[in-house]
C-alpha atoms as a PDB file:
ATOM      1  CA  UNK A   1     107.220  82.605  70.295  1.00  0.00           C
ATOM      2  CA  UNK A   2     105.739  83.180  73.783  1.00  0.00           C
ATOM      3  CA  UNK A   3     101.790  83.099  74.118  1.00  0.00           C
ATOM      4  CA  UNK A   4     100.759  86.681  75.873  1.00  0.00           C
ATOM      5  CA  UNK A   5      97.219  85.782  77.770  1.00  0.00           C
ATOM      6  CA  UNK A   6      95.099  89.052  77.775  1.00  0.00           C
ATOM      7  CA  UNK A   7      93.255  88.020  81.314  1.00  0.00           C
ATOM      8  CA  UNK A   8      95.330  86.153  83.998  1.00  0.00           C
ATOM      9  CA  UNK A   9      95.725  85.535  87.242  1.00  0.00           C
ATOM     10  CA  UNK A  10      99.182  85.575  89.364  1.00  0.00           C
ATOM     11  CA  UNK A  11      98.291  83.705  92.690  1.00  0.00           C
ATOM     12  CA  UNK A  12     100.295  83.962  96.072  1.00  0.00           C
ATOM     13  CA  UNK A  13      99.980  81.250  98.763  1.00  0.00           C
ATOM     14  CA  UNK A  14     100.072  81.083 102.275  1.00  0.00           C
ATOM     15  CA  UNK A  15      99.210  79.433 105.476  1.00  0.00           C
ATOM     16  CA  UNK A  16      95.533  80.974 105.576  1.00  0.00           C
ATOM     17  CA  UNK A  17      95.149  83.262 102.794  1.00  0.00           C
ATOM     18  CA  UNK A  18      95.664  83.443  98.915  1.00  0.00           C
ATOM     19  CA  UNK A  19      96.122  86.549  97.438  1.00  0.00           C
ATOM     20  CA  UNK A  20      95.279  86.832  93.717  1.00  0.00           C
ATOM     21  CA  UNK A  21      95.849  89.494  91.041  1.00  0.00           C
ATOM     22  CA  UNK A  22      93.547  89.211  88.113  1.00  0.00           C
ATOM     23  CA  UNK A  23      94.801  90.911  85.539  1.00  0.00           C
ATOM     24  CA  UNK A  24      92.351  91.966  82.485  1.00  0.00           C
ATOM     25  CA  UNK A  25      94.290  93.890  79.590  1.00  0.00           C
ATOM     26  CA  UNK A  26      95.905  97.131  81.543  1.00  0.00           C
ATOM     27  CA  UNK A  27      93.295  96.485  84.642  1.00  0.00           C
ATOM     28  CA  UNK A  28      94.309  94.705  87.600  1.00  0.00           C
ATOM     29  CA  UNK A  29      92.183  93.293  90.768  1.00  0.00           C
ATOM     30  CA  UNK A  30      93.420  92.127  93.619  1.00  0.00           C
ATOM     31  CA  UNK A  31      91.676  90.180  96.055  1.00  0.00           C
ATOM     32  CA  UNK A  32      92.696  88.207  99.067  1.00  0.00           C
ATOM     33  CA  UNK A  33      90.909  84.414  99.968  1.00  0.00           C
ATOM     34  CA  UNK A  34      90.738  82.298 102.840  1.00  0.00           C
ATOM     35  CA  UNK A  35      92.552  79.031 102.516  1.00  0.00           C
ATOM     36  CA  UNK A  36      89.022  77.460 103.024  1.00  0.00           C
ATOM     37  CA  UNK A  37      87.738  75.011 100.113  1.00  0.00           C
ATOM     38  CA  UNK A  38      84.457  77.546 100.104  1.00  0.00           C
ATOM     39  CA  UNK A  39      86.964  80.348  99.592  1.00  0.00           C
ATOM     40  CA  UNK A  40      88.989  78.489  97.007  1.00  0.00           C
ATOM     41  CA  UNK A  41      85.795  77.937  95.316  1.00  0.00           C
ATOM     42  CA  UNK A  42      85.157  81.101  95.444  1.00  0.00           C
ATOM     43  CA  UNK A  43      87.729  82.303  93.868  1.00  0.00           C
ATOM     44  CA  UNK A  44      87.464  79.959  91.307  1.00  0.00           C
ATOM     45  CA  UNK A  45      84.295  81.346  90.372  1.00  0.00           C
ATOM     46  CA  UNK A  46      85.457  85.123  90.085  1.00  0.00           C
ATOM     47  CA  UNK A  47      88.666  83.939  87.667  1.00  0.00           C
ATOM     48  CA  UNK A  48      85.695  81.991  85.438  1.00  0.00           C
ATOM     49  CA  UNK A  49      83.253  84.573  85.694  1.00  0.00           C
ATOM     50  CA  UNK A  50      86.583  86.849  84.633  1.00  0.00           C
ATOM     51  CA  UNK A  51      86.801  84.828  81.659  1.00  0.00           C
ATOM     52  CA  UNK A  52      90.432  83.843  83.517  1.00  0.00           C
ATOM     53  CA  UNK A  53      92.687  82.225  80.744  1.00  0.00           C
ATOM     54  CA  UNK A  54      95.956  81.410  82.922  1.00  0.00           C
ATOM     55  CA  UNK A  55      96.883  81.297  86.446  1.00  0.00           C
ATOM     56  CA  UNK A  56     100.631  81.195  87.918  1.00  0.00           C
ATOM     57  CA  UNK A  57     100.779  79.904  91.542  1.00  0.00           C
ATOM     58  CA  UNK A  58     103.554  81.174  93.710  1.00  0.00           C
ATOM     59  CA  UNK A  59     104.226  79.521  97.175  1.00  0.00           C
ATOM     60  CA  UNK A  60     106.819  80.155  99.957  1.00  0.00           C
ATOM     61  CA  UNK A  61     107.441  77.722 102.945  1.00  0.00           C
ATOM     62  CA  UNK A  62     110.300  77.954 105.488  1.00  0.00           C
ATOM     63  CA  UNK A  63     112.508  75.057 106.253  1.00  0.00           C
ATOM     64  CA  UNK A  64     113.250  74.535 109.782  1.00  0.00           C
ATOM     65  CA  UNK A  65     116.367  72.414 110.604  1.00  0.00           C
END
């Protein structure tokens, strides 16, 4: 049986910016970070002050050949 989390986080990474999108029951925020440790922190903070109980991390990079 799956676990269902009731607040997470789905978390999109690139060069400069993350975007994240907290989810919270049927609610959803999305905010978008600087790739800054301050930023990072601060996002950090919002998904704990959230009560945050899972975060998926997406990233894309292109290959250059």
């Amino acid at each position: 049986m799956d676990k269902i989390y009731d607040k997470c986080c789905g978390i999109d990474v690139h060069k400069k910016i993350i975007v994240a999108c907290f989810r919270k029951g049927n609610k959803q925020e999305i905010r978008k970070f600087g790739a800054t440790t301050r930023k990072l922190l601060e996002m950090a903070d919002w998904l704990k002050e959230g009560g945050c109980e899972m975060v998926a991390m997406e990233s894309w990079h292109r290959c250059y050949h």
